[in-house]
N, C-alpha and C. Protein backbone atom coordinates (compact mmCIF):
# COMPACT_ATOMS: atom_id res chain seq x y z
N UNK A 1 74.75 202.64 32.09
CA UNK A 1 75.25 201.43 32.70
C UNK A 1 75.70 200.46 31.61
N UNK A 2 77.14 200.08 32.01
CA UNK A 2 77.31 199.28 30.80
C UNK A 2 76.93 197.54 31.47
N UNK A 3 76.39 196.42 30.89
CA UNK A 3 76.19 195.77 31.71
C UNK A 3 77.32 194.43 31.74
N UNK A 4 77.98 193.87 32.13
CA UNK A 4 79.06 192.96 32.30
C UNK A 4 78.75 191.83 32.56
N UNK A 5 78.04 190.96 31.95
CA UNK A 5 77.34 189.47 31.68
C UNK A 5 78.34 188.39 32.49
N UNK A 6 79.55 188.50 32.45
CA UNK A 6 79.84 187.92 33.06
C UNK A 6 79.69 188.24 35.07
N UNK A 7 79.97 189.16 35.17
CA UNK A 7 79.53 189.79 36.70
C UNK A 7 78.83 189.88 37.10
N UNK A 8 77.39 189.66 36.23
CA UNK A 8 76.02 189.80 36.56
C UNK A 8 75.98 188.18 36.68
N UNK A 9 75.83 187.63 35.68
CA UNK A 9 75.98 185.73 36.11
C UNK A 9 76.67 185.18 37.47
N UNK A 10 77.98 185.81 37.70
CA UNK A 10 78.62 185.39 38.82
C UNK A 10 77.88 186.05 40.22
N UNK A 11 77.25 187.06 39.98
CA UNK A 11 76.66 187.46 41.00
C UNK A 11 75.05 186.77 41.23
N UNK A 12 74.52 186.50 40.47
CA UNK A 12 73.35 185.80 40.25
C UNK A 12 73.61 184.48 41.47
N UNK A 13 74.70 183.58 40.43
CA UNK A 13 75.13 182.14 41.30
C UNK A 13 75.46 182.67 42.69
N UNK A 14 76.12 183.62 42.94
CA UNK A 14 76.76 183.93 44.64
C UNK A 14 75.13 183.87 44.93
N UNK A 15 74.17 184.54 44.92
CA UNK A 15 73.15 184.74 45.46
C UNK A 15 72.79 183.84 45.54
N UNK A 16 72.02 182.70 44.41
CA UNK A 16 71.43 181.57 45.06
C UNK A 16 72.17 180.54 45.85
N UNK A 17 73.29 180.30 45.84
CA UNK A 17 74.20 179.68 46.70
C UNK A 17 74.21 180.82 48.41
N UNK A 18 74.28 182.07 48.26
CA UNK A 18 74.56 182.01 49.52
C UNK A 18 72.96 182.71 50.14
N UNK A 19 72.11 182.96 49.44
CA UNK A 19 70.94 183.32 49.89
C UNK A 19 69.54 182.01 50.18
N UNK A 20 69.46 181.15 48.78
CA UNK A 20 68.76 181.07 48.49
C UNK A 20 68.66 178.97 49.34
N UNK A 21 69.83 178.81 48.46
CA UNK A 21 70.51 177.26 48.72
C UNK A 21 70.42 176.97 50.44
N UNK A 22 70.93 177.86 51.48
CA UNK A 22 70.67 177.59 52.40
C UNK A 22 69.78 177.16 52.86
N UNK A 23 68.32 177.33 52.61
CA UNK A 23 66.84 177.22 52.87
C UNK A 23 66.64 175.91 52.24
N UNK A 24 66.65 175.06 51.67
CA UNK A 24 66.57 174.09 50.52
C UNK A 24 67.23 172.77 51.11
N UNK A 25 66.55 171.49 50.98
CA UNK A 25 66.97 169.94 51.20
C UNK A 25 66.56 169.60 49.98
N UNK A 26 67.82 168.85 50.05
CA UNK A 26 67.23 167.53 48.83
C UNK A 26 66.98 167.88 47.50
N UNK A 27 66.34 167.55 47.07
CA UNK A 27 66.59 167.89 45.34
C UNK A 27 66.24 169.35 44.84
N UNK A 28 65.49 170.00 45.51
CA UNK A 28 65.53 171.72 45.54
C UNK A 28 66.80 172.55 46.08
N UNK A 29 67.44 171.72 46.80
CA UNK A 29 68.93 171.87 47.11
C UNK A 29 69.75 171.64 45.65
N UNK A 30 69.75 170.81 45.58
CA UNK A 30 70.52 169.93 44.41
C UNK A 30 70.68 170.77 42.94
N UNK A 31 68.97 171.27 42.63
CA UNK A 31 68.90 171.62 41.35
C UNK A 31 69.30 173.30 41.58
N UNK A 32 69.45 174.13 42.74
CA UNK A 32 69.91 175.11 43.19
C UNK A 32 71.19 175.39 42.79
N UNK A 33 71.83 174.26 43.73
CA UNK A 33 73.31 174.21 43.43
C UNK A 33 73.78 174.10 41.91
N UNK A 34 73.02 173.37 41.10
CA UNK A 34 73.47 172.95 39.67
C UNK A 34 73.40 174.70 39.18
N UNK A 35 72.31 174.79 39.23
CA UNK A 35 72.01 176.13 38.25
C UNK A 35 72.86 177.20 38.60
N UNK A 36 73.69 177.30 40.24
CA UNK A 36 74.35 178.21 40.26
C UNK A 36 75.92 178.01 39.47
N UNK A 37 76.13 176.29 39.56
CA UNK A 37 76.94 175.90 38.72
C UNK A 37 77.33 176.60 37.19
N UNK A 38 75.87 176.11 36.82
CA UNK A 38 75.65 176.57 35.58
C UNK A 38 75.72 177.61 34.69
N UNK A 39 75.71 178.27 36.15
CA UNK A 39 76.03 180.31 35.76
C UNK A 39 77.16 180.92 36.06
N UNK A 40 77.49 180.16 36.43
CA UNK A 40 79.26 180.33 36.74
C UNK A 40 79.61 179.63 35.58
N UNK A 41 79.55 178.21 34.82
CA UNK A 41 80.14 177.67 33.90
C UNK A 41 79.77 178.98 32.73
N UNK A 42 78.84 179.39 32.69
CA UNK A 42 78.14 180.24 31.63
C UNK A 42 79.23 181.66 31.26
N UNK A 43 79.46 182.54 32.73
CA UNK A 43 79.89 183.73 32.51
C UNK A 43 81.33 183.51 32.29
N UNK A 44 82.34 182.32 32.54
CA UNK A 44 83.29 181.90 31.98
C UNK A 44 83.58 181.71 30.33
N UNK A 45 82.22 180.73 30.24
CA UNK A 45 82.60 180.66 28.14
C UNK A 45 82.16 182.15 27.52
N UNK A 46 81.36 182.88 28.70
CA UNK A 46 80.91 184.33 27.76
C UNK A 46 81.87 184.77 27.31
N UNK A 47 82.76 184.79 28.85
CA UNK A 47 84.20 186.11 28.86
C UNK A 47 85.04 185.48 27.98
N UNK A 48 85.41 184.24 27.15
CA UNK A 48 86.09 184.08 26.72
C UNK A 48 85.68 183.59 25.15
N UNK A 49 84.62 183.32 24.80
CA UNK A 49 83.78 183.05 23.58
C UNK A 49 84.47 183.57 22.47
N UNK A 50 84.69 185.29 22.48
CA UNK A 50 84.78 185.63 21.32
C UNK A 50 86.19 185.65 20.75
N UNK A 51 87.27 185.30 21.71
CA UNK A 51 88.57 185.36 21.20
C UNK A 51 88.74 183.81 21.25
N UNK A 52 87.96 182.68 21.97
CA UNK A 52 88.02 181.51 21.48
C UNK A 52 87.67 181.03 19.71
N UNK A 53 86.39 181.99 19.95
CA UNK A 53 86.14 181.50 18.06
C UNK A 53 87.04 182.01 16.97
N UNK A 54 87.77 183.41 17.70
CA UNK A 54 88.30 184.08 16.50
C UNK A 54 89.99 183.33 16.56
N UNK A 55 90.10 182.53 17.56
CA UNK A 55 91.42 181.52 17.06
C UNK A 55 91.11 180.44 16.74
N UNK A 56 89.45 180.24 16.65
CA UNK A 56 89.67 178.45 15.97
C UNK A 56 88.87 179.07 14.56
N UNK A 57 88.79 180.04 14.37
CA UNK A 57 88.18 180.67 13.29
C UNK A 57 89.42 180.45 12.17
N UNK A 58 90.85 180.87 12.59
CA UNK A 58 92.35 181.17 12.23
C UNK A 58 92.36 179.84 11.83
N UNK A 59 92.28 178.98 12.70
CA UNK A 59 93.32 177.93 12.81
C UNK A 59 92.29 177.16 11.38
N UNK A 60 90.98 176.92 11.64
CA UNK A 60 90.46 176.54 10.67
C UNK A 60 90.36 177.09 9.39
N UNK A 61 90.63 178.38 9.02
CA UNK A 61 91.10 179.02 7.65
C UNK A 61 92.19 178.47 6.98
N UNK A 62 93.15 178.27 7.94
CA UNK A 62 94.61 177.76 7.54
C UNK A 62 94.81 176.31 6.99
N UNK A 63 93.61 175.63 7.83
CA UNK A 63 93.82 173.92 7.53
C UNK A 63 93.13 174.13 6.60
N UNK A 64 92.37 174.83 5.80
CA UNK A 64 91.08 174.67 5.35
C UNK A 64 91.80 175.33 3.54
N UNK A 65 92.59 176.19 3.80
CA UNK A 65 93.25 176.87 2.44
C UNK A 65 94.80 175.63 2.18
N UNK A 66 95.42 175.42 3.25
CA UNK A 66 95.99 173.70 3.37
C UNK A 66 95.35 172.43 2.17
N UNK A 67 94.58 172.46 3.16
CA UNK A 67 93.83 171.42 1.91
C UNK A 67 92.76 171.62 0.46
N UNK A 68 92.36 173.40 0.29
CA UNK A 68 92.30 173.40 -1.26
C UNK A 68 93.52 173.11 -1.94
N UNK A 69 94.81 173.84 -1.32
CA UNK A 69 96.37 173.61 -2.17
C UNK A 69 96.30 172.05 -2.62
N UNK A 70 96.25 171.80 -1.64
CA UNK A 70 96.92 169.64 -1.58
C UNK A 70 95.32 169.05 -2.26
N UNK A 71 94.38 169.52 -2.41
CA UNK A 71 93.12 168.37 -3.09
C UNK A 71 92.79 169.10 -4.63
N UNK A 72 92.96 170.93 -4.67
CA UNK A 72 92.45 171.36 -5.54
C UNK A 72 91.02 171.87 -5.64
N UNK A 73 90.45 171.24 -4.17
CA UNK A 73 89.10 171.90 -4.33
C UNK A 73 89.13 173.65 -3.75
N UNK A 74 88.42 174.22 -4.39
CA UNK A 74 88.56 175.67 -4.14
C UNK A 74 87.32 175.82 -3.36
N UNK A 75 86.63 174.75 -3.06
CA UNK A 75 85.34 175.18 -1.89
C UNK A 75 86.04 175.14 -0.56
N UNK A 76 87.22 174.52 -0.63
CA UNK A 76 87.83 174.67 0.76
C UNK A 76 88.35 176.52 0.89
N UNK A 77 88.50 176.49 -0.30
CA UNK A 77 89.65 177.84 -0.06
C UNK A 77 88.86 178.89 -0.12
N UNK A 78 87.64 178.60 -0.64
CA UNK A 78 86.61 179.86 -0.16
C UNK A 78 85.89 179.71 1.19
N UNK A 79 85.83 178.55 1.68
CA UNK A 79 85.33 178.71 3.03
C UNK A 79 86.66 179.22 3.70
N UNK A 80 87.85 179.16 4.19
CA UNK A 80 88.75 179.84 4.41
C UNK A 80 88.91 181.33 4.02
N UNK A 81 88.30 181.91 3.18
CA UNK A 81 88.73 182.98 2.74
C UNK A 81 87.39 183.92 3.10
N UNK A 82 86.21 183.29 3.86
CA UNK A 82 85.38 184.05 4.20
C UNK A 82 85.54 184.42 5.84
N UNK A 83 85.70 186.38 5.99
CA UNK A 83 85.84 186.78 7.15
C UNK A 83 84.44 187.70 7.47
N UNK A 84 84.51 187.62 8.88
CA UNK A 84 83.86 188.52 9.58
C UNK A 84 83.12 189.73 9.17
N UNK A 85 81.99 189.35 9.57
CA UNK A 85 81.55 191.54 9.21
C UNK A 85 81.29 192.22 10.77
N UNK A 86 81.49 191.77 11.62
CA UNK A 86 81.73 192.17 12.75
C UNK A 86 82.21 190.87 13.59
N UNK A 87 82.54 191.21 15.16
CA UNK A 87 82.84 190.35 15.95
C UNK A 87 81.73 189.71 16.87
N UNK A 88 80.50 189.96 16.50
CA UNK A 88 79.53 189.29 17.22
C UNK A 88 79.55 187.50 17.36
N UNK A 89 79.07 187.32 18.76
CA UNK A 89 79.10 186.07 18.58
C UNK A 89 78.61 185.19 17.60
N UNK A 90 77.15 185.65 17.01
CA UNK A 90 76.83 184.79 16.56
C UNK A 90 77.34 184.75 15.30
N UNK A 91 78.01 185.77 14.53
CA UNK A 91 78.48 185.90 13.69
C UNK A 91 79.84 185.04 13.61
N UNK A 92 80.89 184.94 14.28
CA UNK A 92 81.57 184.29 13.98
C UNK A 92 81.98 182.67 14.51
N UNK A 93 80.35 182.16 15.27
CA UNK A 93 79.73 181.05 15.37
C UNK A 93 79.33 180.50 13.95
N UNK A 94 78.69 181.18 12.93
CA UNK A 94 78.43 181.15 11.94
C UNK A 94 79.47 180.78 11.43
N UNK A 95 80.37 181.28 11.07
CA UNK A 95 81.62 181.35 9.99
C UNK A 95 82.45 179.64 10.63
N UNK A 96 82.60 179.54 12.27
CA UNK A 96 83.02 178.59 12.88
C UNK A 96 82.14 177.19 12.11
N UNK A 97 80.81 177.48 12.16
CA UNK A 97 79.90 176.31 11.77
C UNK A 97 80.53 175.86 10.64
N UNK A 98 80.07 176.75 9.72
CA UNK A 98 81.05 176.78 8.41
C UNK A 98 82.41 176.40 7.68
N UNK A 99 82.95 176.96 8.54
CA UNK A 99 83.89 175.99 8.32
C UNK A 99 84.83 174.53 8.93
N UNK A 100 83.97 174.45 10.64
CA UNK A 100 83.76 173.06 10.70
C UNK A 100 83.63 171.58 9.79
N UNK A 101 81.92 172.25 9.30
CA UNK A 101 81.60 171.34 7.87
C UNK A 101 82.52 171.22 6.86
N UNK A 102 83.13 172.66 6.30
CA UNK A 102 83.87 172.44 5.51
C UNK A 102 85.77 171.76 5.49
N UNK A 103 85.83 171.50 6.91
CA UNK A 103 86.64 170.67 7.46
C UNK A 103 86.19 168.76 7.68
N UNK A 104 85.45 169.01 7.73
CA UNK A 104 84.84 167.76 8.13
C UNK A 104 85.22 166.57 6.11
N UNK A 105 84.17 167.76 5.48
CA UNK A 105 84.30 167.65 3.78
C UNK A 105 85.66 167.50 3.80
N UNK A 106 86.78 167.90 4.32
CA UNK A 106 88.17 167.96 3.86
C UNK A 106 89.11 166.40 4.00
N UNK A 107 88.60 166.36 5.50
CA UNK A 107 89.02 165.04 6.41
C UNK A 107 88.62 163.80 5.69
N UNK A 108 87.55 163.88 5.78
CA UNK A 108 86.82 162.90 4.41
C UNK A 108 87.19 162.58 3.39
N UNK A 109 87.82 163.68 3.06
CA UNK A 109 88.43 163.38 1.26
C UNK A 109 89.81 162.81 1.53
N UNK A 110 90.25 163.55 2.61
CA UNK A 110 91.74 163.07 2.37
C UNK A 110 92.71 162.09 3.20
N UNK A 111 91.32 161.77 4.71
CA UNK A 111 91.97 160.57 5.28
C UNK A 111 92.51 159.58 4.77
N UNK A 112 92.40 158.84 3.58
CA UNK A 112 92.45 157.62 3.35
C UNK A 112 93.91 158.04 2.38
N UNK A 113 94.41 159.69 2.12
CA UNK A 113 95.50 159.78 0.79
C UNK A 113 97.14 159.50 1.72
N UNK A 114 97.60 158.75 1.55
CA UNK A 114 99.01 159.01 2.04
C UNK A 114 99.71 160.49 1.94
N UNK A 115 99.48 160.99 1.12
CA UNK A 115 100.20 161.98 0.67
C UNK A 115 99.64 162.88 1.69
N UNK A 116 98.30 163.31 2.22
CA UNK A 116 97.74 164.06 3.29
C UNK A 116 97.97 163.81 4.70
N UNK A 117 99.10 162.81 4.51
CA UNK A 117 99.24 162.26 6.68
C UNK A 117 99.36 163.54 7.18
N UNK A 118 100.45 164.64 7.02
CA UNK A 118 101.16 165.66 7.70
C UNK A 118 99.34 166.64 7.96
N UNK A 119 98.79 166.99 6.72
CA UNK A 119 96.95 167.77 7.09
C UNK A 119 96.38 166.61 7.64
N UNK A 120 96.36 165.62 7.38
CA UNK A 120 95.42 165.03 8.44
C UNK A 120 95.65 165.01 9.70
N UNK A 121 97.10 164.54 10.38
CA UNK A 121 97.29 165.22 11.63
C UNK A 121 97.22 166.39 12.08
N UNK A 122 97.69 167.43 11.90
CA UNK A 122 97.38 168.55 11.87
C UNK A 122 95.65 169.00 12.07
N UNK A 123 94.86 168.60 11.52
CA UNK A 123 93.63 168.74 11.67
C UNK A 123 93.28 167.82 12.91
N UNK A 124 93.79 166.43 13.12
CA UNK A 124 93.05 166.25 14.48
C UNK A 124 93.97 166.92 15.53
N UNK A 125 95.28 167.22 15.49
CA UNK A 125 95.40 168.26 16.48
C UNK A 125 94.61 169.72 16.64
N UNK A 126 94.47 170.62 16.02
CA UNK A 126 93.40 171.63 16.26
C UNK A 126 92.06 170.88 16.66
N UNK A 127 91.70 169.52 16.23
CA UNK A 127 90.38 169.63 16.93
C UNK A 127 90.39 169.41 18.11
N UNK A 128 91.62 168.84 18.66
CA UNK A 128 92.15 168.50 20.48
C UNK A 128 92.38 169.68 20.88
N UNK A 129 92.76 170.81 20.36
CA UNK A 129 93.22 172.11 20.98
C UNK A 129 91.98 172.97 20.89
N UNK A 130 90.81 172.64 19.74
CA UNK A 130 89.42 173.34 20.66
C UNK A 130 89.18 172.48 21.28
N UNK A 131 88.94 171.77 21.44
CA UNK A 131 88.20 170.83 22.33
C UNK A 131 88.64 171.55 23.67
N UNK A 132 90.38 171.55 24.11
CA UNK A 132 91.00 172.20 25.20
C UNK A 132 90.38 173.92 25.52
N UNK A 133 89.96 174.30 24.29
CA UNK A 133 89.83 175.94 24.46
C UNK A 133 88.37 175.79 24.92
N UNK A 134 87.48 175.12 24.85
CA UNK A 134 86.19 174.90 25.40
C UNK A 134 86.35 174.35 26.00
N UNK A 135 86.90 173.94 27.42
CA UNK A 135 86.89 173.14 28.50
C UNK A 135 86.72 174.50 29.39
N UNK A 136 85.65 174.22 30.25
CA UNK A 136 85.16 174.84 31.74
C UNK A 136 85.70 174.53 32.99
N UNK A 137 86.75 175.38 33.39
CA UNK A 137 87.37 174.98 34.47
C UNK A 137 86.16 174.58 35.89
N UNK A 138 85.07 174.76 36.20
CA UNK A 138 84.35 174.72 36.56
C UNK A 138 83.54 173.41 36.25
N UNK A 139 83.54 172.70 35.37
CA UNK A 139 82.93 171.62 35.05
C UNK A 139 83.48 170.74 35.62
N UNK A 140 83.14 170.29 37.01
CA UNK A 140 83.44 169.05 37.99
C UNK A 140 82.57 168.33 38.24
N UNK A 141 81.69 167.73 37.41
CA UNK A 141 80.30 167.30 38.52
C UNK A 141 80.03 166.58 36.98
């Protein structure tokens, strides 16, 4: 059996919504409904997790080897230049963490340079476009 985390979650929520929720007033209702919410919001970021990180993984290599060129620091360009040893999540959660920080270090240095307007925009656009790639169509409440 292979098991499909997302189909198993969505089937979980169908159940307590159509089994369980019926039986339930009031705040045992309430916290029912959330959690089936919750597992539906869940098997959505599963199914899409790992090709979300591995394009903000990209996008942050690029800004990130961007601004060793334009500052000279080569800690940018080695956090950029570190890839994957597999596609596990947590693995390239890791590398994401990573080079978050080492974006963050970048922004820092170079908000204040005229010469960096074109990477500094550029960097708060990718952080609006994850921000967009982690949005839960499901998150209404």
């Amino acid at each position: 059996m292979k098991p499909d985390i997302p189909a198993v979650l969505e089937d979980v929520a169908r159940k307590l919504r159509e089994t369980i929720l019926p039986d339930l007033k009031g705040f045992q209702a309430n916290m029912v409904g959330m959690t089936a919410a919750m597992l539906d919001m869940t098997a959505e970021a599963w199914n899409g997790a790992a090709d979300r990180l591995v394009q903000e993984n990209a996008a942050l290599a690029t800004l990130l080897a961007q601004g060793s060129a334009l500052t000279g620091d080569p800690a940018f360009r080695d956090a950029a230049k570190e890839e994957a040893e597999d596609l596990k999540i947590s693995t390239l959660e890791r590398i994401n963490d990573q080079r978050r920080r080492a974006l963050i270090a970048l922004q820092a240095q170079i908000e204040t340079d005229q010469s960096a307007q074109a990477l500094n925009s550029a960097i708060w656009d990718e952080l609006r476009a994850s921000t967009e790639r982690r949005r839960v169509t499901l998150a209404n409440f």
